[in-house]
N, C-alpha and C. Protein backbone atom coordinates (compact mmCIF):
# COMPACT_ATOMS: atom_id res chain seq x y z
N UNK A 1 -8.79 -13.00 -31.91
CA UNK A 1 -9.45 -13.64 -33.00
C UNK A 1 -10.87 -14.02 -32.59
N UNK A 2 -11.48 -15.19 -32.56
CA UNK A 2 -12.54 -15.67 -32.37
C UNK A 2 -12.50 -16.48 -31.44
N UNK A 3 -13.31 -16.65 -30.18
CA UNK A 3 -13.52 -17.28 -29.17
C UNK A 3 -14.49 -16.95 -28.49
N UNK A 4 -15.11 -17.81 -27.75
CA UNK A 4 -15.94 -17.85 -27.06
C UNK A 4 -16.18 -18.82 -26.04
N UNK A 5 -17.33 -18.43 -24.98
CA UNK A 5 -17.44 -19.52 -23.74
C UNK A 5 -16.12 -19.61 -22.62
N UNK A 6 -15.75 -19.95 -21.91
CA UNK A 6 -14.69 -20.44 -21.39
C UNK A 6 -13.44 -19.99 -21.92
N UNK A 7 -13.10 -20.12 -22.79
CA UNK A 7 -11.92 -19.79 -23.59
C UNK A 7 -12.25 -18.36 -23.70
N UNK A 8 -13.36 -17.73 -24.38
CA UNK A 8 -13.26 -15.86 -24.18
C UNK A 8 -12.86 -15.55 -22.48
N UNK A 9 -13.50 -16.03 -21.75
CA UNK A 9 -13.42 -15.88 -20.81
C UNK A 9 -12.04 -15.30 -19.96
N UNK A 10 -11.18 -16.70 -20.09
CA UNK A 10 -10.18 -16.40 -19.93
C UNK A 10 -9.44 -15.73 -20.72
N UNK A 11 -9.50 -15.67 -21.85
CA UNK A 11 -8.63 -14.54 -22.93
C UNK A 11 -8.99 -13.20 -21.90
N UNK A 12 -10.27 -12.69 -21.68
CA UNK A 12 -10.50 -11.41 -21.52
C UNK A 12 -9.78 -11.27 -20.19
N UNK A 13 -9.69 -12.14 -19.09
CA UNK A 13 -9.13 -12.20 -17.78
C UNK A 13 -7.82 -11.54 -18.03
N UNK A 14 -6.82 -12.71 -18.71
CA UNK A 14 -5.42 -12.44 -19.37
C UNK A 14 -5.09 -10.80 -19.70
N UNK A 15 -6.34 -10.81 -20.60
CA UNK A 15 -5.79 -9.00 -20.86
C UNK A 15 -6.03 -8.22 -19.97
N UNK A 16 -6.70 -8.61 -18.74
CA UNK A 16 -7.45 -7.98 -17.79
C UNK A 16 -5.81 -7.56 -16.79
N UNK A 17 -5.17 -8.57 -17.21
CA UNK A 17 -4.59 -8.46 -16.18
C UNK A 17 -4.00 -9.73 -15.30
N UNK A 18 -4.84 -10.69 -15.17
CA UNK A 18 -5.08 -12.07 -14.49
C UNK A 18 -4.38 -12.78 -14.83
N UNK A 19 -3.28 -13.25 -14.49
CA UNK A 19 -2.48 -14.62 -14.92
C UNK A 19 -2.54 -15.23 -14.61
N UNK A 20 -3.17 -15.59 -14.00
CA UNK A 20 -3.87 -17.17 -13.82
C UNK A 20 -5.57 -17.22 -13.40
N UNK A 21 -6.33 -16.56 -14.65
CA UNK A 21 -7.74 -16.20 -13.82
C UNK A 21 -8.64 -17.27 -13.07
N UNK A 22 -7.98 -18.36 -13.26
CA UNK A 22 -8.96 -19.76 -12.82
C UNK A 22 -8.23 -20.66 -11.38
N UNK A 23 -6.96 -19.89 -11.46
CA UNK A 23 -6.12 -19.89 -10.22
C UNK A 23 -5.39 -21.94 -9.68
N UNK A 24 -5.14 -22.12 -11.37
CA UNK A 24 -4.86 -23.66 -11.43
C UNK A 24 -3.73 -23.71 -11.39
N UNK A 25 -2.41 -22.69 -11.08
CA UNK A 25 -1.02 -22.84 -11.39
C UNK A 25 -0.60 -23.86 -9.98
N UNK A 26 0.65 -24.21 -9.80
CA UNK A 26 1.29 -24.84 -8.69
C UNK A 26 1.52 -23.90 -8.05
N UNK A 27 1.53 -23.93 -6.81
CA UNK A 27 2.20 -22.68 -5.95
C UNK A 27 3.51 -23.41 -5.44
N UNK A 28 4.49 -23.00 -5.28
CA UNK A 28 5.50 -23.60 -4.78
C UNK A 28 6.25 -22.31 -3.85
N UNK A 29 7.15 -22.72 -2.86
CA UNK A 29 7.27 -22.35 -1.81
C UNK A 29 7.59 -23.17 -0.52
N UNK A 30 8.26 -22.54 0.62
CA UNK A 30 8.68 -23.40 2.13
C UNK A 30 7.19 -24.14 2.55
N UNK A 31 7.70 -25.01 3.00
CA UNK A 31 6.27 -25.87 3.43
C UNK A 31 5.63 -25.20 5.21
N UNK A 32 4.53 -25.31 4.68
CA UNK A 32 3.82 -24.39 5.51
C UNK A 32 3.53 -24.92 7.05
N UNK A 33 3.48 -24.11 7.79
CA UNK A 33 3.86 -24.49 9.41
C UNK A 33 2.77 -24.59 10.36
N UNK A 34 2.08 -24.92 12.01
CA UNK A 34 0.94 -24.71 11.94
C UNK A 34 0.98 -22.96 12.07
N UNK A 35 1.72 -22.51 12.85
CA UNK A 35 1.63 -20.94 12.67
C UNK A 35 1.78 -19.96 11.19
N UNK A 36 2.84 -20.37 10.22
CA UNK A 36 2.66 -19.39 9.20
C UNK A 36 2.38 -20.80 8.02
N UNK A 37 0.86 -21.48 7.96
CA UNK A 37 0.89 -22.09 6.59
C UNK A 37 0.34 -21.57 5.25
N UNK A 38 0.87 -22.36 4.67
CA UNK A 38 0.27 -22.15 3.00
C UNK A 38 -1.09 -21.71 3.01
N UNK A 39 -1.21 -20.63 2.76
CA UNK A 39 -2.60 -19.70 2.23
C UNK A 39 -2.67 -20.19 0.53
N UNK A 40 -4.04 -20.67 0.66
CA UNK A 40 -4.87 -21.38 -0.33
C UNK A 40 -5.85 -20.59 -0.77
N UNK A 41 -5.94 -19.48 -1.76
CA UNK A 41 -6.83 -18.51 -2.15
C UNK A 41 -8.41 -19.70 -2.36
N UNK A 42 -9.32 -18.90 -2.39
CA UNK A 42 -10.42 -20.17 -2.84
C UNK A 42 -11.74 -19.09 -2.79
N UNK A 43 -12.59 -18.87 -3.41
CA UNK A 43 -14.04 -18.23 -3.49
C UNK A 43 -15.08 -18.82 -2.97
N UNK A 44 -14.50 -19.95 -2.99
CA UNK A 44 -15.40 -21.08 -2.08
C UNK A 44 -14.81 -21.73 -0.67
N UNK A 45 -16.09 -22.71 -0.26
CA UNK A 45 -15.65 -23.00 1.45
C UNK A 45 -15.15 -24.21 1.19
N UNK A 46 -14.47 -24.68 0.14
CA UNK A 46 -13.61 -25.84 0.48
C UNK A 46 -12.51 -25.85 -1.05
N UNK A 47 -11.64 -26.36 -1.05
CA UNK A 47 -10.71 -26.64 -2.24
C UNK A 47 -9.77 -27.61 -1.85
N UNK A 48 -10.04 -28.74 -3.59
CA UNK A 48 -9.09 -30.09 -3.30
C UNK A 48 -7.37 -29.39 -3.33
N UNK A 49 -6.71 -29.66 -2.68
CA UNK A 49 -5.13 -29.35 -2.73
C UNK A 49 -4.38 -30.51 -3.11
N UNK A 50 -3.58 -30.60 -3.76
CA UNK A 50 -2.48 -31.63 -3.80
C UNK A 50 -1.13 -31.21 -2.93
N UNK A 51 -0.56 -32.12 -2.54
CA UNK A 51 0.64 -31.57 -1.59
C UNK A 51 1.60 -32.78 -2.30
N UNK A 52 2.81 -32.06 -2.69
CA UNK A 52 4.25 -32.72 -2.76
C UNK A 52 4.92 -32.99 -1.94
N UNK A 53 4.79 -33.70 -0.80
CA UNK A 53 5.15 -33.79 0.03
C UNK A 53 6.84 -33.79 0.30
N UNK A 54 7.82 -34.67 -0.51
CA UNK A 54 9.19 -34.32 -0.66
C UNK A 54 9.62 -34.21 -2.23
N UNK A 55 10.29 -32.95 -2.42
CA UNK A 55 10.66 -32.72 -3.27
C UNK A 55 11.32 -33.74 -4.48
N UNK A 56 11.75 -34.92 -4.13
CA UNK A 56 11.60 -35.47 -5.47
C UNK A 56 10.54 -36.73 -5.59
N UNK A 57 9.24 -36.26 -5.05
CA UNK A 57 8.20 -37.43 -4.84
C UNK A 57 7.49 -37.44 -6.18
N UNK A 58 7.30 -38.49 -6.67
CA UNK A 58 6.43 -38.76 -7.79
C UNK A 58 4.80 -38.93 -7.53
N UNK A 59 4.44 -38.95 -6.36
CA UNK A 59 3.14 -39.18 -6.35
C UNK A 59 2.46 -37.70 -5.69
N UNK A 60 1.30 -37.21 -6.04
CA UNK A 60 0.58 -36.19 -5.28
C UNK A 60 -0.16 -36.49 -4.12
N UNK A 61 0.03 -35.83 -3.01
CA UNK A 61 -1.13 -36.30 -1.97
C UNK A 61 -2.43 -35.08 -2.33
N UNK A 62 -3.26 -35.77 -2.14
CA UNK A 62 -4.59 -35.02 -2.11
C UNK A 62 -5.03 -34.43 -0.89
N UNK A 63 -5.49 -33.42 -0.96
CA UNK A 63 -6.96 -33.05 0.32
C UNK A 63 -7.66 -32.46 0.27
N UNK A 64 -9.24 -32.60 1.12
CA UNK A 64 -10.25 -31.28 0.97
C UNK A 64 -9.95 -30.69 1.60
N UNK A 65 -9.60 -29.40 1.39
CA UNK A 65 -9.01 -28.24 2.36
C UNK A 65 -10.41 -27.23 2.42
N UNK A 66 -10.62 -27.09 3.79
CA UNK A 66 -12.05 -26.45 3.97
C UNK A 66 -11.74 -25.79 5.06
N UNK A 67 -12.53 -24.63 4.72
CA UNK A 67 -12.54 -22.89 5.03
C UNK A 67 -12.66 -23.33 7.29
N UNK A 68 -11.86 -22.51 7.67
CA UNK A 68 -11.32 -22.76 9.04
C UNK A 68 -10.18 -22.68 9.56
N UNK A 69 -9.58 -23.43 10.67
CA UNK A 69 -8.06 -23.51 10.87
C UNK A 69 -7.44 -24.31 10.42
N UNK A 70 -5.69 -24.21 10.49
CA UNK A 70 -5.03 -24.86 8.81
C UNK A 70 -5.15 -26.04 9.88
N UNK A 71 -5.10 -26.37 8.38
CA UNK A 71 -5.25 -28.33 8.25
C UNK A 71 -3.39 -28.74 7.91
N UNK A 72 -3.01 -30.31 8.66
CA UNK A 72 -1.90 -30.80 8.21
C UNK A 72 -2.22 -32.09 7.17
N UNK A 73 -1.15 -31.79 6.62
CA UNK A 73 -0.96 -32.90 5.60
C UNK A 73 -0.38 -33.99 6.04
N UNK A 74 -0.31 -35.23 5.91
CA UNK A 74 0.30 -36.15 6.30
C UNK A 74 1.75 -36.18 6.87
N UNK A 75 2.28 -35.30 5.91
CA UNK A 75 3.81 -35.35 5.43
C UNK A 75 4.68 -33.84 6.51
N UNK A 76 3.21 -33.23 7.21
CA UNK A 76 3.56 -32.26 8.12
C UNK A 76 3.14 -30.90 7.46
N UNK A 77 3.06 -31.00 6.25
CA UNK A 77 3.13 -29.56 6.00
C UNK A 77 1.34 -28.80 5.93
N UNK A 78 0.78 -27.64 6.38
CA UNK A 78 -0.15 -26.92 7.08
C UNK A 78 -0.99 -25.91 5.63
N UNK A 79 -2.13 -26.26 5.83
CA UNK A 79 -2.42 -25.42 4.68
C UNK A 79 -3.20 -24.33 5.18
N UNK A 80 -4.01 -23.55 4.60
CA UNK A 80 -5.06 -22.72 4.95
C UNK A 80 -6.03 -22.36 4.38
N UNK A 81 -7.10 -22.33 3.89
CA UNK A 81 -8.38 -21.73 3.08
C UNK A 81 -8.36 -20.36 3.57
N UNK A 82 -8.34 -18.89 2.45
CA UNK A 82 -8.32 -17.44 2.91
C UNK A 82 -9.35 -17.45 1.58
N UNK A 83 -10.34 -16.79 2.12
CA UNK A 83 -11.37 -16.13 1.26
C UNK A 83 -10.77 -15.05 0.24
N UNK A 84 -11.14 -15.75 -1.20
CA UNK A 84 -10.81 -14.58 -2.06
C UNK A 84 -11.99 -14.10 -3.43
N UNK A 85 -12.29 -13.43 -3.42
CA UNK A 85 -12.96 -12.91 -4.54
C UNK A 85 -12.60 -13.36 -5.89
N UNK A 86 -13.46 -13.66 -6.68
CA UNK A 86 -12.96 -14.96 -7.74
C UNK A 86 -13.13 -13.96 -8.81
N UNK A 87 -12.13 -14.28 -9.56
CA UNK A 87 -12.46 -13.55 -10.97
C UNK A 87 -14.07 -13.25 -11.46
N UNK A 88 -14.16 -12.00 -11.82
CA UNK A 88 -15.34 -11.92 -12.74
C UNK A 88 -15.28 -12.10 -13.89
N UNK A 89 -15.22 -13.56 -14.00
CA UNK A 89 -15.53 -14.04 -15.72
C UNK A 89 -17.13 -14.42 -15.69
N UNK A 90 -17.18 -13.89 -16.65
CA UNK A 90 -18.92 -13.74 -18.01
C UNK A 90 -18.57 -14.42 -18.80
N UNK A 91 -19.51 -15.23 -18.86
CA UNK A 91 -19.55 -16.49 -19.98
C UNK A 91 -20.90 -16.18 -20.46
């Protein structure tokens, strides 16, 4: 139909192919170790992460996760920043 800005954007991603072109979903998965942790796609040299630390926790922990070796979370679990090529959305 009609859209534009941001919203075309992602429409065109979607048909592109992209299910998640802005890459905001939860990732869920075993909690990450310092040898095999959670790979954190990112186009950039840093990204805030939230970590669930136990599965029925109500609160999010936060962090700046920045491009290097994985970082731990409080709660133990290991993240990673891996360089990824970011959608080509045209706005």
């Amino acid at each position: 139909e009609q859209a534009t800005g941001l919203e075309k954007a992602e429409y065109d991603a979607l048909v592109a192919g992209y299910e998640d072109p802005f890459r905001l979903k939860m990732a869920n998965g075993p909690p990450g170790t310092k040898d095999n942790p959670t790979i954190v796609p990112s186009g950039y040299e840093e990204r805030i992460v939230g970590c669930v630390c136990e599965e029925d926790a109500t609160m999010i922990r936060w962090m700046l996760l920045k491009a290097g070796p994985p970082q731990r979370c409080d709660c133990g679990n290991y993240f990673q920043l891996k360089d990824a090529v970011p959608v080509d959305v045209k706005i």
